[in-house]
N, C-alpha and C. Protein backbone atom coordinates (compact mmCIF):
# COMPACT_ATOMS: atom_id res chain seq x y z
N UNK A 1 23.83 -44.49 89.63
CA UNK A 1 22.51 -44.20 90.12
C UNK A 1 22.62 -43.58 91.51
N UNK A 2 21.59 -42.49 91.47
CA UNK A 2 21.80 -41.97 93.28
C UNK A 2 21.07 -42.66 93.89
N UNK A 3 21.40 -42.66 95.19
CA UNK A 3 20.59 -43.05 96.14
C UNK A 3 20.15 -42.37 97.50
N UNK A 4 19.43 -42.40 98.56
CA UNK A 4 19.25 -41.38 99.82
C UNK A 4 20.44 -41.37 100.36
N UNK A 5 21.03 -40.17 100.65
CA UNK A 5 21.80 -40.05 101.83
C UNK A 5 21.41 -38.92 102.74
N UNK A 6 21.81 -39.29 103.89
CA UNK A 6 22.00 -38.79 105.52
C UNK A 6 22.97 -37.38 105.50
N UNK A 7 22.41 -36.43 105.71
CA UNK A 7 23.30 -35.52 106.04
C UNK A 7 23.21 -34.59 107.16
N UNK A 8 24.08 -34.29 107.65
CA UNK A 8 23.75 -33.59 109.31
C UNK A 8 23.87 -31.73 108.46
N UNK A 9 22.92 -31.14 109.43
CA UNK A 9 23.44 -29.93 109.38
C UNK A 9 24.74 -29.17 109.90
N UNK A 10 25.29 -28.17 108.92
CA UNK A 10 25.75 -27.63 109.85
C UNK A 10 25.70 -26.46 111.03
N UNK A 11 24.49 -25.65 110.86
CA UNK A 11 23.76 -25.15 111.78
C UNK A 11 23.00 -25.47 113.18
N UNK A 12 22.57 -26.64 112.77
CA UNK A 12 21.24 -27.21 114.00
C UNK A 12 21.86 -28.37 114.79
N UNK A 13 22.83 -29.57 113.21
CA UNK A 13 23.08 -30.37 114.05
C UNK A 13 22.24 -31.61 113.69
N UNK A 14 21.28 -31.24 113.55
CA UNK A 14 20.16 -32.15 113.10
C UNK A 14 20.19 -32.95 111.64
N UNK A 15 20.17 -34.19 111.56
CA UNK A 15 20.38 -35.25 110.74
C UNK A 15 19.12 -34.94 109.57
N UNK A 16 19.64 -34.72 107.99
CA UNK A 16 18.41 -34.40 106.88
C UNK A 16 18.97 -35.73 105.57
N UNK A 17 17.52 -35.41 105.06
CA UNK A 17 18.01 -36.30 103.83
C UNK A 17 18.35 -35.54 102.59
N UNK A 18 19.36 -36.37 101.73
CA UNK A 18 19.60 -35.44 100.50
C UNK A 18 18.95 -36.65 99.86
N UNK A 19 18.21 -36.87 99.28
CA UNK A 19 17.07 -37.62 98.26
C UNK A 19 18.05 -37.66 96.93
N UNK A 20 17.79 -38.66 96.72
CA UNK A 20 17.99 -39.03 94.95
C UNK A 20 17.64 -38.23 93.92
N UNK A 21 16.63 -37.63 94.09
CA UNK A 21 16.05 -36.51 92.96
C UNK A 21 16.67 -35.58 93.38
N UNK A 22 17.04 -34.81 94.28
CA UNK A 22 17.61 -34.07 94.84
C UNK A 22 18.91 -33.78 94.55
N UNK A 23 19.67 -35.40 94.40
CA UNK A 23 21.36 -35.43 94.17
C UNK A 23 21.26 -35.22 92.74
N UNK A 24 20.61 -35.64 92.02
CA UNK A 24 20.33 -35.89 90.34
C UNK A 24 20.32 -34.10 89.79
N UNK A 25 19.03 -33.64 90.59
CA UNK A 25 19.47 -31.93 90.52
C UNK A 25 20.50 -31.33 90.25
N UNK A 26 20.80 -31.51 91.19
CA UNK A 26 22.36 -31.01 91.53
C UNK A 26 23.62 -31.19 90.16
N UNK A 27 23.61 -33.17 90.08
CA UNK A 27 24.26 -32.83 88.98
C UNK A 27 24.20 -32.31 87.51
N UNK A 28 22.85 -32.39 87.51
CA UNK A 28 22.49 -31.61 86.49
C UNK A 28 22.91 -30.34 86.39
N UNK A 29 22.83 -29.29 87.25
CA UNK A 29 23.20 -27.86 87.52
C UNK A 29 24.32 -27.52 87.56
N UNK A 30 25.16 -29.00 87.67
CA UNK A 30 26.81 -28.78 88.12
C UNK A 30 27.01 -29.04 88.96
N UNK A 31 26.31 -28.56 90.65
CA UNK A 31 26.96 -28.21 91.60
C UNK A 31 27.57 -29.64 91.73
N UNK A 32 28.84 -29.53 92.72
CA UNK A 32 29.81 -30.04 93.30
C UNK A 32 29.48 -30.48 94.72
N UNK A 33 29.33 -29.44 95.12
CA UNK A 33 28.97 -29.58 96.94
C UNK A 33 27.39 -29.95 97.21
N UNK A 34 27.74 -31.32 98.48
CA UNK A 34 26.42 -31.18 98.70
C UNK A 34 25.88 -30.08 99.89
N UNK A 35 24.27 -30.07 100.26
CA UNK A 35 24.09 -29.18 101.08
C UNK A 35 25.09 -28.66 102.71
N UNK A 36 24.71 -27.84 103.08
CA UNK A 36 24.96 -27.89 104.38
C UNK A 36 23.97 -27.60 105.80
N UNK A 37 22.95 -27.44 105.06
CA UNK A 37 21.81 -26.59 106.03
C UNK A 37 20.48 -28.02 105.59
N UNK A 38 19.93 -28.53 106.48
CA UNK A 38 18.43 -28.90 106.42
C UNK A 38 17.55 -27.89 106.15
N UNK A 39 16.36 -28.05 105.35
CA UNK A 39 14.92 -27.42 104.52
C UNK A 39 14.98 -26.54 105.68
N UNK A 40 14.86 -26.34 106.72
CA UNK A 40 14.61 -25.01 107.67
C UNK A 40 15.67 -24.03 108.08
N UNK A 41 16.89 -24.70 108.01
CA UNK A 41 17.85 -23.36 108.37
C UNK A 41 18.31 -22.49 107.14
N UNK A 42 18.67 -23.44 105.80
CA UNK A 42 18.27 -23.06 104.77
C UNK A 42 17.33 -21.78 104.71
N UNK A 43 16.19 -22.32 104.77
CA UNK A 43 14.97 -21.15 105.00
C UNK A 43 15.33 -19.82 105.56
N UNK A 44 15.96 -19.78 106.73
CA UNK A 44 16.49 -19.19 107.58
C UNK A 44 17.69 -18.48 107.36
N UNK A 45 18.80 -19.14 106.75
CA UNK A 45 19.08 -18.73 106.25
C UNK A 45 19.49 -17.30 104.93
N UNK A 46 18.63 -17.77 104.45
CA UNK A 46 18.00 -17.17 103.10
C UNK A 46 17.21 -15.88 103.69
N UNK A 47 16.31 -15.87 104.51
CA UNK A 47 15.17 -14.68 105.30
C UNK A 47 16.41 -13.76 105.98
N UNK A 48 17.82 -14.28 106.82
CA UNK A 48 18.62 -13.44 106.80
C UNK A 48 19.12 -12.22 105.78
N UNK A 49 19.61 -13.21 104.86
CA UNK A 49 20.10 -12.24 103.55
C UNK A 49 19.08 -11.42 102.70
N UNK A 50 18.07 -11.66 102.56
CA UNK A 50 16.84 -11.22 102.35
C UNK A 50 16.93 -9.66 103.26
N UNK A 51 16.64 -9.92 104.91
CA UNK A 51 16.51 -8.87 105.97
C UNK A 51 17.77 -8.28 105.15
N UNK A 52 18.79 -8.28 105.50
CA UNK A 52 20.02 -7.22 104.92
C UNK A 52 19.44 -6.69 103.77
N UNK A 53 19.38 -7.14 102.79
CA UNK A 53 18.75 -6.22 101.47
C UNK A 53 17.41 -5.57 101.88
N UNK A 54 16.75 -5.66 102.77
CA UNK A 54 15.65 -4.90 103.28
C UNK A 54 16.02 -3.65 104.08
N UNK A 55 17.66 -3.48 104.61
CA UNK A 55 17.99 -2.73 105.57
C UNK A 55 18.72 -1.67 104.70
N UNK A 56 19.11 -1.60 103.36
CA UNK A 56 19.90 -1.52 103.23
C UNK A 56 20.39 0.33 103.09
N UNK A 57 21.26 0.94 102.97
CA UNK A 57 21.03 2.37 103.02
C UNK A 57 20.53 2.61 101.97
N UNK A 58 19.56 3.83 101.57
CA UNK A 58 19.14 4.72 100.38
C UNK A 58 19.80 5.91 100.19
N UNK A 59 19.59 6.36 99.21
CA UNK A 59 20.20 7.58 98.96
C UNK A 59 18.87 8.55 97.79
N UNK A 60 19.43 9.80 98.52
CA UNK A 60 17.95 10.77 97.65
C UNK A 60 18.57 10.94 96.30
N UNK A 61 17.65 11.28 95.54
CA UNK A 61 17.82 11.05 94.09
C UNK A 61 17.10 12.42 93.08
N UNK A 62 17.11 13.11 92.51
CA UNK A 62 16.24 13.50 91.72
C UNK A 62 15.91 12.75 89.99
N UNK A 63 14.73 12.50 89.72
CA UNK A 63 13.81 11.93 88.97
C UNK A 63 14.45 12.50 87.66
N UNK A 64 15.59 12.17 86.61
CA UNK A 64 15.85 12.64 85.67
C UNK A 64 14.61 12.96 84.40
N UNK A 65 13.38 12.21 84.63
CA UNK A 65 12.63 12.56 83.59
C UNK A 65 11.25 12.98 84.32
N UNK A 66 10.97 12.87 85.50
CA UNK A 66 9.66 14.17 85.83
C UNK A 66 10.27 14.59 86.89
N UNK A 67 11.43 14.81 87.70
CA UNK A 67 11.86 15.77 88.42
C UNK A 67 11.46 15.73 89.88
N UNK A 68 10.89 14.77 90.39
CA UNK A 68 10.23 14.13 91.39
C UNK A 68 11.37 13.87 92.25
N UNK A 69 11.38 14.00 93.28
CA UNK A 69 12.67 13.56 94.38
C UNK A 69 12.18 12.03 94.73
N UNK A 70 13.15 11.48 95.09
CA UNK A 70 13.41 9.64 94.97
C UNK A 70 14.42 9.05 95.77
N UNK A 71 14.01 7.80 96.72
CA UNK A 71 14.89 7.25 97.14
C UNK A 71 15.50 5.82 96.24
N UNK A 72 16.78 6.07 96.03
CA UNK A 72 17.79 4.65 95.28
C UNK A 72 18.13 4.14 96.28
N UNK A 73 18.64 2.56 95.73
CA UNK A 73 19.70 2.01 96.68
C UNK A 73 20.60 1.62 96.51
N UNK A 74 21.41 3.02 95.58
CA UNK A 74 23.15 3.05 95.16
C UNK A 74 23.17 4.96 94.99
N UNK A 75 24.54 5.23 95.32
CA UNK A 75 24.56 6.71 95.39
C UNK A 75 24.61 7.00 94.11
N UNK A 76 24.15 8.25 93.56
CA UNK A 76 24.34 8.70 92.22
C UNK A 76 25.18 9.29 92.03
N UNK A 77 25.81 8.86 90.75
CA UNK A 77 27.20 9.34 90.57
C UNK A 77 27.03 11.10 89.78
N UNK A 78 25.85 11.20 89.12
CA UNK A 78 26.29 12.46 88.64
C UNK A 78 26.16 12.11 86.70
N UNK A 79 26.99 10.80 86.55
CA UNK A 79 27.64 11.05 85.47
C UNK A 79 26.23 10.16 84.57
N UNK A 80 25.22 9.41 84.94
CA UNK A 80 23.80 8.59 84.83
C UNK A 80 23.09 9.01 84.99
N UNK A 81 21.85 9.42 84.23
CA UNK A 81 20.49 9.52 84.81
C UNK A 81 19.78 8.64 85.77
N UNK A 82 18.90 9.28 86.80
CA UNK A 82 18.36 8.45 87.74
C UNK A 82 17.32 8.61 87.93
N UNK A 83 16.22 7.55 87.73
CA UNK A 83 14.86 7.28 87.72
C UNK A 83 14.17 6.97 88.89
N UNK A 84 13.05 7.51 89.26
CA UNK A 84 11.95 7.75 90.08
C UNK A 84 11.60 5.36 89.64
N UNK A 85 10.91 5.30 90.62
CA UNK A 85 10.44 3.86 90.15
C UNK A 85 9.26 3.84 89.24
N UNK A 86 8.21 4.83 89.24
CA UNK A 86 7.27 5.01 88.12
C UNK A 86 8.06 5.04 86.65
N UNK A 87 8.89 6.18 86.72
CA UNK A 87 9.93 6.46 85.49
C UNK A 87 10.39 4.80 84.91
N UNK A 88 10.99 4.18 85.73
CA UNK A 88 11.82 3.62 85.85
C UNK A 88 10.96 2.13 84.90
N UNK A 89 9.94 1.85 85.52
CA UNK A 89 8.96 1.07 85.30
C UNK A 89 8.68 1.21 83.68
N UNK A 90 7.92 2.71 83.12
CA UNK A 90 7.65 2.82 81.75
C UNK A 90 8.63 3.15 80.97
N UNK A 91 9.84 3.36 81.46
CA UNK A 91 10.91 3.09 80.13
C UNK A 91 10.88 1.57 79.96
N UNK A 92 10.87 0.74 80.67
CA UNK A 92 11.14 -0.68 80.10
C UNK A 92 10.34 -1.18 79.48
């Protein structure tokens, strides 16, 4: 049976709980490791890696099916068609 435990961050420093429902999660999912971040750096965390995928370079594109110029965010190889996001949207 789990029970509460105490865990410090390793970011802040600051002492969090890993809850019983919480540990039970976990083994359910597999994981192995418990946390390392408390509910806010976590957060923080996460809004980092987030910002990077918000930064990330584009590359111009032409619209293989209405011919529309387009920014991707992977270079085109040439050898793939590459879709406008409207395009992109009503093929699926």
């Amino acid at each position: 049976m789990f029970k509460d435990k105490t865990l410090v961050c390793k970011d802040c420093g600051s002492n969090f709980t890993f809850t019983a429902g919480e540990q039970e999660f976990h083994a359910e999912k597999g994981f192995t490791n418990e946390p390392q971040r408390c509910k806010d750096c976590r957060a923080a965390h996460r809004g980092q890696a987030r910002g990077d995928r918000n930064n990330r370079e584009m590359f111009t594109a032409t619209c293989a099916s209405c011919g529309s110029s387009c920014q991707v965010p992977f270079e085109p190889r040439g050898d793939r068609p590459v879709y406008c996001s409207d395009c992109f949207r009503s093929r699926q």
